[in-house]
PDB file of N, CA and C in Angstrom:
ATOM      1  N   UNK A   1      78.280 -80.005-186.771  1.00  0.00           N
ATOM      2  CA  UNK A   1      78.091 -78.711-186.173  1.00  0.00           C
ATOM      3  C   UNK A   1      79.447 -78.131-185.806  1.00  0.00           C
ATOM      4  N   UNK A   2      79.878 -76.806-185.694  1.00  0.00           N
ATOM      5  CA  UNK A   2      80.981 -76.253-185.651  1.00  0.00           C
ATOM      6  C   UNK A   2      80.792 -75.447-184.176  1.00  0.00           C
ATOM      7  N   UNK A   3      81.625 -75.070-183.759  1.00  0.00           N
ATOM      8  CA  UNK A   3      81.806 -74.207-182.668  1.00  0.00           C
ATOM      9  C   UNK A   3      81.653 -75.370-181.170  1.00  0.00           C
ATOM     10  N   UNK A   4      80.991 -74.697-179.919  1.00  0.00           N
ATOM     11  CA  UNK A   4      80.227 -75.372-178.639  1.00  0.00           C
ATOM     12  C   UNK A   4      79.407 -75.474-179.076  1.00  0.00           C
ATOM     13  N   UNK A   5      78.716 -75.705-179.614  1.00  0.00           N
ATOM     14  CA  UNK A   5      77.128 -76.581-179.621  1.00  0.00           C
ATOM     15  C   UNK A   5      75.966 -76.293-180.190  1.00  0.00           C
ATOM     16  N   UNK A   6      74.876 -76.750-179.999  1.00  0.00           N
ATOM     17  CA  UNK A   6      73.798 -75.952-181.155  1.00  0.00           C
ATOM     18  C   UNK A   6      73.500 -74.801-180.807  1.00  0.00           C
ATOM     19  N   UNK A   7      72.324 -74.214-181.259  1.00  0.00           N
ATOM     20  CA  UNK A   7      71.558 -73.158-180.557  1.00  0.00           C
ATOM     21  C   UNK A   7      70.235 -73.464-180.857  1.00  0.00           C
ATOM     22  N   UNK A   8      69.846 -72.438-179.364  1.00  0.00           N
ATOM     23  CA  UNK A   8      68.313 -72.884-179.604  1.00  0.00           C
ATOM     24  C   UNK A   8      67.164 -71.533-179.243  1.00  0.00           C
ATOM     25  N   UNK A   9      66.326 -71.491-179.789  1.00  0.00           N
ATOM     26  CA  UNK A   9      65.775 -69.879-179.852  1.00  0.00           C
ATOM     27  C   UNK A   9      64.857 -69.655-178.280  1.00  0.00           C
ATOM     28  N   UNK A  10      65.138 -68.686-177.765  1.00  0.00           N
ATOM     29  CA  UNK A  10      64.563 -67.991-176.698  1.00  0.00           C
ATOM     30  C   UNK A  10      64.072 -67.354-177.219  1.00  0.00           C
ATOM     31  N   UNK A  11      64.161 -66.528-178.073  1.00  0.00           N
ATOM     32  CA  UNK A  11      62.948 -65.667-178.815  1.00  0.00           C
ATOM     33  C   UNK A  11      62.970 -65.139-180.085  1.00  0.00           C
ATOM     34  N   UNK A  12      62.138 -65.007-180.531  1.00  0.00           N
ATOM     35  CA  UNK A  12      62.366 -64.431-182.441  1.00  0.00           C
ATOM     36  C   UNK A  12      62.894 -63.429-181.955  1.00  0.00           C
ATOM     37  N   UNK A  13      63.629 -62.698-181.764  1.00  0.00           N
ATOM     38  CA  UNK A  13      64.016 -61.424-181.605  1.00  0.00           C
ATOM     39  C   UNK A  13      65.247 -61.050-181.633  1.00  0.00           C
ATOM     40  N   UNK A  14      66.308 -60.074-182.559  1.00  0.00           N
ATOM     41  CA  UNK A  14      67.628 -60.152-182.609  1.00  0.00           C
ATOM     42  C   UNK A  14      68.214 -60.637-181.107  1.00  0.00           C
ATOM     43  N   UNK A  15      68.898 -61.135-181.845  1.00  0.00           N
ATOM     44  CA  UNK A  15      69.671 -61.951-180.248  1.00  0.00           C
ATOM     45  C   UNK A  15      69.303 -63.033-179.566  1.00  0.00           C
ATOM     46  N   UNK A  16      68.108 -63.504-179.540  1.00  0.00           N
ATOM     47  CA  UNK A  16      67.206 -64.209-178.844  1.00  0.00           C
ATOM     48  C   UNK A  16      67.752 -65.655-179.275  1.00  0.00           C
ATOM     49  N   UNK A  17      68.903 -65.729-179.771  1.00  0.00           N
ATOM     50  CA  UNK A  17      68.909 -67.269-180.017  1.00  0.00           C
ATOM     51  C   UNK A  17      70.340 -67.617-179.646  1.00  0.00           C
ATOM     52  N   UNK A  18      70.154 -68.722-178.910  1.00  0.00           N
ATOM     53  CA  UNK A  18      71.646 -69.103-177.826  1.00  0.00           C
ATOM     54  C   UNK A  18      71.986 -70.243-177.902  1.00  0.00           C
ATOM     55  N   UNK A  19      73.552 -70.054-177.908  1.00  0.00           N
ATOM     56  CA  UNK A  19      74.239 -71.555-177.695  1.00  0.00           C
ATOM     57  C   UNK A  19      74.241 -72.090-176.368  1.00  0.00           C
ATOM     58  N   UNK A  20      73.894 -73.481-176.607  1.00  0.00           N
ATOM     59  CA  UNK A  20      73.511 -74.377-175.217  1.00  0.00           C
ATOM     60  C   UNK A  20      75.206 -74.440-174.077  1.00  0.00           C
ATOM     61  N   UNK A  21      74.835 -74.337-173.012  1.00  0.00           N
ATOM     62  CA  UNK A  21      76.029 -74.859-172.172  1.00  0.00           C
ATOM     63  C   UNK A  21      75.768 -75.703-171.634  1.00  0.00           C
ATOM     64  N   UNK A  22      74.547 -76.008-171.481  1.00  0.00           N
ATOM     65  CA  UNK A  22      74.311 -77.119-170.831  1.00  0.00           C
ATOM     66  C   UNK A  22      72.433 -77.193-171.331  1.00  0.00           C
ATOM     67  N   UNK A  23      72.226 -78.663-171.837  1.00  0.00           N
ATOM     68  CA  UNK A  23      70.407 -78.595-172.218  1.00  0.00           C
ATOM     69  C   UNK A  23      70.404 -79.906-171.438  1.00  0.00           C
ATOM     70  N   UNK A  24      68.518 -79.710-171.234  1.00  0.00           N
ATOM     71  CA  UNK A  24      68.444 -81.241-170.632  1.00  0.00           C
ATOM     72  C   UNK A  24      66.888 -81.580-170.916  1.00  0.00           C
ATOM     73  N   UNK A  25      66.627 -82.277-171.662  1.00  0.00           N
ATOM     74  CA  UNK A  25      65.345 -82.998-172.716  1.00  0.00           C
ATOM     75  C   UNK A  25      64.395 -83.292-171.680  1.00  0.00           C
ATOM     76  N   UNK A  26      63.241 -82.624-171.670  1.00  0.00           N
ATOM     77  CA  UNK A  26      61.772 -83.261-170.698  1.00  0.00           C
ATOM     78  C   UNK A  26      61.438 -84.528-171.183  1.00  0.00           C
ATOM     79  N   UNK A  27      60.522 -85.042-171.231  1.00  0.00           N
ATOM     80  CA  UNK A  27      59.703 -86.678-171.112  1.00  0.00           C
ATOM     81  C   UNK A  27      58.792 -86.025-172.177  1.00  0.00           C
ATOM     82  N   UNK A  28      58.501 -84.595-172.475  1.00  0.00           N
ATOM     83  CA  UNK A  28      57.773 -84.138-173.563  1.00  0.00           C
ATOM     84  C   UNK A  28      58.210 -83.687-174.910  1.00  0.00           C
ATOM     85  N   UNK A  29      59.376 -83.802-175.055  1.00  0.00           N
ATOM     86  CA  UNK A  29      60.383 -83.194-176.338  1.00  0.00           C
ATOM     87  C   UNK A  29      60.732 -81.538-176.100  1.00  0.00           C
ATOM     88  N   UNK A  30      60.530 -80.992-174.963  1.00  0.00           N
ATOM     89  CA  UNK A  30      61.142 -79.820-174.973  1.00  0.00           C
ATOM     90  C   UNK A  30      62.564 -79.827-174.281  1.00  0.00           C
ATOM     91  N   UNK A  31      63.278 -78.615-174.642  1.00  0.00           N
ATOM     92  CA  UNK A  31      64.730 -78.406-174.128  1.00  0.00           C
ATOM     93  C   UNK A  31      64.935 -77.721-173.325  1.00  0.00           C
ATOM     94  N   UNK A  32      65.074 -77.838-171.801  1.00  0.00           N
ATOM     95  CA  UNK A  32      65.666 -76.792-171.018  1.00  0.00           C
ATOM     96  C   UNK A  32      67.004 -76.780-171.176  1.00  0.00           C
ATOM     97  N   UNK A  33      66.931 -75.079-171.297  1.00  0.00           N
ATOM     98  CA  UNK A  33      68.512 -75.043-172.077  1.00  0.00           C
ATOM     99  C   UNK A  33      69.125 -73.566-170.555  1.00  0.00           C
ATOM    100  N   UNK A  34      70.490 -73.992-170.371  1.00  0.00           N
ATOM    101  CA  UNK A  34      71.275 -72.892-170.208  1.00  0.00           C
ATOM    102  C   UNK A  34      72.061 -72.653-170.641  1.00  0.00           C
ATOM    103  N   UNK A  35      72.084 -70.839-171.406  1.00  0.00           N
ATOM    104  CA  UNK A  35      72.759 -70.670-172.306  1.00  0.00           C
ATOM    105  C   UNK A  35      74.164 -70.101-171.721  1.00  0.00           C
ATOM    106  N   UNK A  36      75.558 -70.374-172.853  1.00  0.00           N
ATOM    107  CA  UNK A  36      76.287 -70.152-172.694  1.00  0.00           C
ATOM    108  C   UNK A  36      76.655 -68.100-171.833  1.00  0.00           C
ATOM    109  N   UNK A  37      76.037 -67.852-172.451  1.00  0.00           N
ATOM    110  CA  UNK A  37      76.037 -66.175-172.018  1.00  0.00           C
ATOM    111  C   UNK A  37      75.422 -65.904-170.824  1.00  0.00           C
ATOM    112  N   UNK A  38      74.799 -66.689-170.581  1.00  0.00           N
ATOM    113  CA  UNK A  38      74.168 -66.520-168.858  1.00  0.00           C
ATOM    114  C   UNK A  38      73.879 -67.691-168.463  1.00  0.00           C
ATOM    115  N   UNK A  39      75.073 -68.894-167.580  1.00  0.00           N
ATOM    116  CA  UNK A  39      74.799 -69.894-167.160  1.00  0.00           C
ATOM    117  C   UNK A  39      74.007 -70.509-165.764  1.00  0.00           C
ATOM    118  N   UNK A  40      73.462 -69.221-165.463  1.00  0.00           N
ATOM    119  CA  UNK A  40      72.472 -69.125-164.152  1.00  0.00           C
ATOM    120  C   UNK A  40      71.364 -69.090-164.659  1.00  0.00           C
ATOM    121  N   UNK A  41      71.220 -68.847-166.000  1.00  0.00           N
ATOM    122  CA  UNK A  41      69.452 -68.484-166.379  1.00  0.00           C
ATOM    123  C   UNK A  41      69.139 -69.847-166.949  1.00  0.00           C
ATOM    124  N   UNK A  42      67.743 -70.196-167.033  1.00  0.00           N
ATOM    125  CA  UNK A  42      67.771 -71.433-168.021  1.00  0.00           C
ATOM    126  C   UNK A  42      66.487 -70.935-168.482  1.00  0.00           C
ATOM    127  N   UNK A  43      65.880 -71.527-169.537  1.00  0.00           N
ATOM    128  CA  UNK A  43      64.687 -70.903-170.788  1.00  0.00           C
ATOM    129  C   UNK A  43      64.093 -72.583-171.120  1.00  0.00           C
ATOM    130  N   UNK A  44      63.041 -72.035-171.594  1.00  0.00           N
ATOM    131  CA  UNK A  44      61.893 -73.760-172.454  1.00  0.00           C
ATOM    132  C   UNK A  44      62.779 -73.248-174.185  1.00  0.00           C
ATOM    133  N   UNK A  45      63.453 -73.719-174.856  1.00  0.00           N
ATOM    134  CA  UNK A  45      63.838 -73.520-175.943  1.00  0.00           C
ATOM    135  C   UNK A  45      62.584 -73.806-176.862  1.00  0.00           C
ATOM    136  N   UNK A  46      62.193 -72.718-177.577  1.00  0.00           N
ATOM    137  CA  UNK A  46      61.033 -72.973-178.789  1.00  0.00           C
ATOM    138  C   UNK A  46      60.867 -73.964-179.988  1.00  0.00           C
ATOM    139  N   UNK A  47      62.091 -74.006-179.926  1.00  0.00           N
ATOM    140  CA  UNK A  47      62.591 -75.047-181.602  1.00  0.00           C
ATOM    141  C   UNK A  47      62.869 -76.296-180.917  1.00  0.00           C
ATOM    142  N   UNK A  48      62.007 -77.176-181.480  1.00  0.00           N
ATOM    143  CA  UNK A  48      62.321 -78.587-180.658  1.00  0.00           C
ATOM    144  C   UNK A  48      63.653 -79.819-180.909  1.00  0.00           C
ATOM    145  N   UNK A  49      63.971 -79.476-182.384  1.00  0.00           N
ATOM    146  CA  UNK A  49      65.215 -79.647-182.943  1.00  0.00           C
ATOM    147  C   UNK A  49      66.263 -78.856-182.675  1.00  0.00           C
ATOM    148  N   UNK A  50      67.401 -79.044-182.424  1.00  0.00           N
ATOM    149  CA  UNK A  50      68.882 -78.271-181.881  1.00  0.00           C
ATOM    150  C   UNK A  50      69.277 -77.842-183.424  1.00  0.00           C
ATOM    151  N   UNK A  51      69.509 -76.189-183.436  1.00  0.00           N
ATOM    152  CA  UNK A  51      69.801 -75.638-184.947  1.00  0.00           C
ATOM    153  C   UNK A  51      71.281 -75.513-184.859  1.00  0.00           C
ATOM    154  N   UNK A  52      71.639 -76.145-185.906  1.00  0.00           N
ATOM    155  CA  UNK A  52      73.361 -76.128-186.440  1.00  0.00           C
ATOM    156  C   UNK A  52      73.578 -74.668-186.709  1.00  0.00           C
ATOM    157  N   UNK A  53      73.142 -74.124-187.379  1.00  0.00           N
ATOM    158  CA  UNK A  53      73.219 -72.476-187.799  1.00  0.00           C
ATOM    159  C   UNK A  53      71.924 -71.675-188.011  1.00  0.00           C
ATOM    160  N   UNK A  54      71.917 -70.762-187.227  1.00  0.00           N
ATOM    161  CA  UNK A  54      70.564 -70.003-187.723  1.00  0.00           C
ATOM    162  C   UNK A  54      70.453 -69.407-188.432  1.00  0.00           C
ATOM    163  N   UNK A  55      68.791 -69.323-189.065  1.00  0.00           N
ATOM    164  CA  UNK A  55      68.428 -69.204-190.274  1.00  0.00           C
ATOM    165  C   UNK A  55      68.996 -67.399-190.475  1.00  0.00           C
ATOM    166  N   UNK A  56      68.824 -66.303-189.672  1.00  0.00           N
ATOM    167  CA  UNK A  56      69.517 -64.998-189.774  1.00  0.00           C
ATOM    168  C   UNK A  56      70.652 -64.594-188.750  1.00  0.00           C
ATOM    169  N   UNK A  57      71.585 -63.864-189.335  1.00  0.00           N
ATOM    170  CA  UNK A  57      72.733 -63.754-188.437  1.00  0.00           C
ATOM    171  C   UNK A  57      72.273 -63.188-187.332  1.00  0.00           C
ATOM    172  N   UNK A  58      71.303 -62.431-187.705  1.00  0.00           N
ATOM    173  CA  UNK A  58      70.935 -61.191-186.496  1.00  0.00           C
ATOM    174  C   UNK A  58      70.523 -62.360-185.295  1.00  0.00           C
ATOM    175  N   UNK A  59      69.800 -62.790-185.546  1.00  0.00           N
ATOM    176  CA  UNK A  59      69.387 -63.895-184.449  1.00  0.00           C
ATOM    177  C   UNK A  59      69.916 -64.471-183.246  1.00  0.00           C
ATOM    178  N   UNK A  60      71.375 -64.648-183.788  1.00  0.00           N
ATOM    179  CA  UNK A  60      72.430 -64.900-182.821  1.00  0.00           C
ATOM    180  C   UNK A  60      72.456 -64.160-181.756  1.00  0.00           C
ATOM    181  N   UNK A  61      73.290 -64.692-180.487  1.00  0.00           N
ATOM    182  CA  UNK A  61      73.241 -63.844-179.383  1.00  0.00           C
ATOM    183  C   UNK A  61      74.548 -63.636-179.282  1.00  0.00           C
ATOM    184  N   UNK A  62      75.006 -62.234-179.607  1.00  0.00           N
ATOM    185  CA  UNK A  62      76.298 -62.019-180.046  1.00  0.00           C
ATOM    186  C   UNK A  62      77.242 -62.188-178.950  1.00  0.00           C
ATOM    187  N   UNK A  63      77.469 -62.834-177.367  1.00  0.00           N
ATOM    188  CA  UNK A  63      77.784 -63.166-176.641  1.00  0.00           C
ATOM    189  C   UNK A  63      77.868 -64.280-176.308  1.00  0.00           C
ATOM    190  N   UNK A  64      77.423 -65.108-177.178  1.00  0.00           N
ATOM    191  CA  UNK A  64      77.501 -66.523-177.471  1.00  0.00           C
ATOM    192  C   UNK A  64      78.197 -66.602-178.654  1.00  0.00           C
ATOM    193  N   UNK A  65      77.938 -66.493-179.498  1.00  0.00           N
ATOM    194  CA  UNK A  65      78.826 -66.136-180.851  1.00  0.00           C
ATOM    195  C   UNK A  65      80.240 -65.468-180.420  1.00  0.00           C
ATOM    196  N   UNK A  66      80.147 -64.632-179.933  1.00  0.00           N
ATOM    197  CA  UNK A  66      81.537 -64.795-179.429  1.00  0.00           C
ATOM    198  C   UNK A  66      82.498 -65.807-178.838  1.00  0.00           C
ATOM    199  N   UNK A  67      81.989 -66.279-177.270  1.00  0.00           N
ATOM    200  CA  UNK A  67      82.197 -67.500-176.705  1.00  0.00           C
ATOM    201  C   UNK A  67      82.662 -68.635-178.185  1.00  0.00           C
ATOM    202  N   UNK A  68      82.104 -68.654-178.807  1.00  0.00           N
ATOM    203  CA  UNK A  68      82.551 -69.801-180.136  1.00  0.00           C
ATOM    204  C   UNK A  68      83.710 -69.457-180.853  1.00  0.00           C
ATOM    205  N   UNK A  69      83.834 -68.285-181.144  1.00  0.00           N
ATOM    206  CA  UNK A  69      84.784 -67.733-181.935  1.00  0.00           C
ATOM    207  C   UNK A  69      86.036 -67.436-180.768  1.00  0.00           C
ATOM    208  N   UNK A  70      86.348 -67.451-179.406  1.00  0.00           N
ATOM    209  CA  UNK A  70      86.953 -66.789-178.576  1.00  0.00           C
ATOM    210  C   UNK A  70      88.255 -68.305-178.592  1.00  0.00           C
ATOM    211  N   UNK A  71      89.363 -67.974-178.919  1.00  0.00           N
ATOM    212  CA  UNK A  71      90.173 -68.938-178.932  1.00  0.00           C
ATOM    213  C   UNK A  71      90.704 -69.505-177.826  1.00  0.00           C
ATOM    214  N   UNK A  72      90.053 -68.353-176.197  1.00  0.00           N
ATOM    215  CA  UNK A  72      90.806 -68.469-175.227  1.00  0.00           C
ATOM    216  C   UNK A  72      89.731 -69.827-174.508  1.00  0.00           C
ATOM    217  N   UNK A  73      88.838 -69.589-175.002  1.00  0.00           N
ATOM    218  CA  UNK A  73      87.307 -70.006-174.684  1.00  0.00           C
ATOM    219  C   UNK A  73      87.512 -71.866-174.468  1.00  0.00           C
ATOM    220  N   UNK A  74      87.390 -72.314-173.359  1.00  0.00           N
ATOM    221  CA  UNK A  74      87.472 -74.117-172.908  1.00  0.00           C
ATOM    222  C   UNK A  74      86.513 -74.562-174.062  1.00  0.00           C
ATOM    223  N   UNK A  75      87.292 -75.537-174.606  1.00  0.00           N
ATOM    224  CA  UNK A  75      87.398 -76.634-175.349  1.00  0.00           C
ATOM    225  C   UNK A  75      86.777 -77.806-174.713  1.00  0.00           C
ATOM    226  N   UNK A  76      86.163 -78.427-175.650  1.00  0.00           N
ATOM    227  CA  UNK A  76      86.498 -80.078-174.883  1.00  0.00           C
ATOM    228  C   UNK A  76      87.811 -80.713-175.078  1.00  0.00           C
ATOM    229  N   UNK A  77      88.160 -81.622-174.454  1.00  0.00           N
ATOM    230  CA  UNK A  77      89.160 -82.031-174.554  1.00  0.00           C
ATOM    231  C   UNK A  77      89.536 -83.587-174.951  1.00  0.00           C
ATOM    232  N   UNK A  78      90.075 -84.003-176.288  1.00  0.00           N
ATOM    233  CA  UNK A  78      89.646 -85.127-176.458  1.00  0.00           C
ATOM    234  C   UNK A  78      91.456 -86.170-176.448  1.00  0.00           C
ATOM    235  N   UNK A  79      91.216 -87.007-175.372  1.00  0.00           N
ATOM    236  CA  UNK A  79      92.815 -87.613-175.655  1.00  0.00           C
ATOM    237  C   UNK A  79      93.044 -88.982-176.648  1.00  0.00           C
ATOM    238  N   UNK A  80      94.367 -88.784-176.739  1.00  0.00           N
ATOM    239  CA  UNK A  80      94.509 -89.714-177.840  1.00  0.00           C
ATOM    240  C   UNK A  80      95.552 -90.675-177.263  1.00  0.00           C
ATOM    241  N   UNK A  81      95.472 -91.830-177.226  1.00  0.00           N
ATOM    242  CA  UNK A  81      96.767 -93.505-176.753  1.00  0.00           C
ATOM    243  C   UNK A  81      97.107 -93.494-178.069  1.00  0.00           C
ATOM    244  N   UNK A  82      98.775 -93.069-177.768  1.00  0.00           N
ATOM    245  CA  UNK A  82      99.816 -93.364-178.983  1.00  0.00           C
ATOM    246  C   UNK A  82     100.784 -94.570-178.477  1.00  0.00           C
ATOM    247  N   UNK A  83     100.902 -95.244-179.595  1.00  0.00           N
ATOM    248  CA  UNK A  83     102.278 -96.559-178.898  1.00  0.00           C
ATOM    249  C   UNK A  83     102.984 -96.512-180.039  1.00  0.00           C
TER     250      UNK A  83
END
């Protein structure tokens, strides 16, 4: 997967589909997800699998899609032991 993380659909509806900032798996296979574009809101994600890319661009939530593409945008940070 490329960018922060999967996405997961809040709604068929242009935009309606968001990259996770934080998800957290029920005991039933659903995803409470908060999405990167509004990290106060959280949603039941519809798609029970985490989507690498969605199936139409429109779909995207172009404020999340941004956040991915934004170079200024926190990283994880991964260190490396050199000797």
């Amino acid at each position: 997967m490329t960018g922060l993380g999967p996405w997961f659909v809040r709604t068929v509806d242009d935009g309606g589909t968001h990259r996770a900032d934080h998800e957290h798996w029920t005991a039933d296979g659903r995803a409470r997800i908060r999405p990167i574009c509004e990290p106060t809101a959280e949603f039941t994600a519809i798609n029970r699998e985490p989507i690498a890319v969605p199936y139409f661009d429109e779909h995207r939530c172009p404020r999340c899609l941004a956040d991915a593409l934004d170079p200024a945008a926190p990283r994880p940070r991964h260190l490396v032991l050199v000797r």
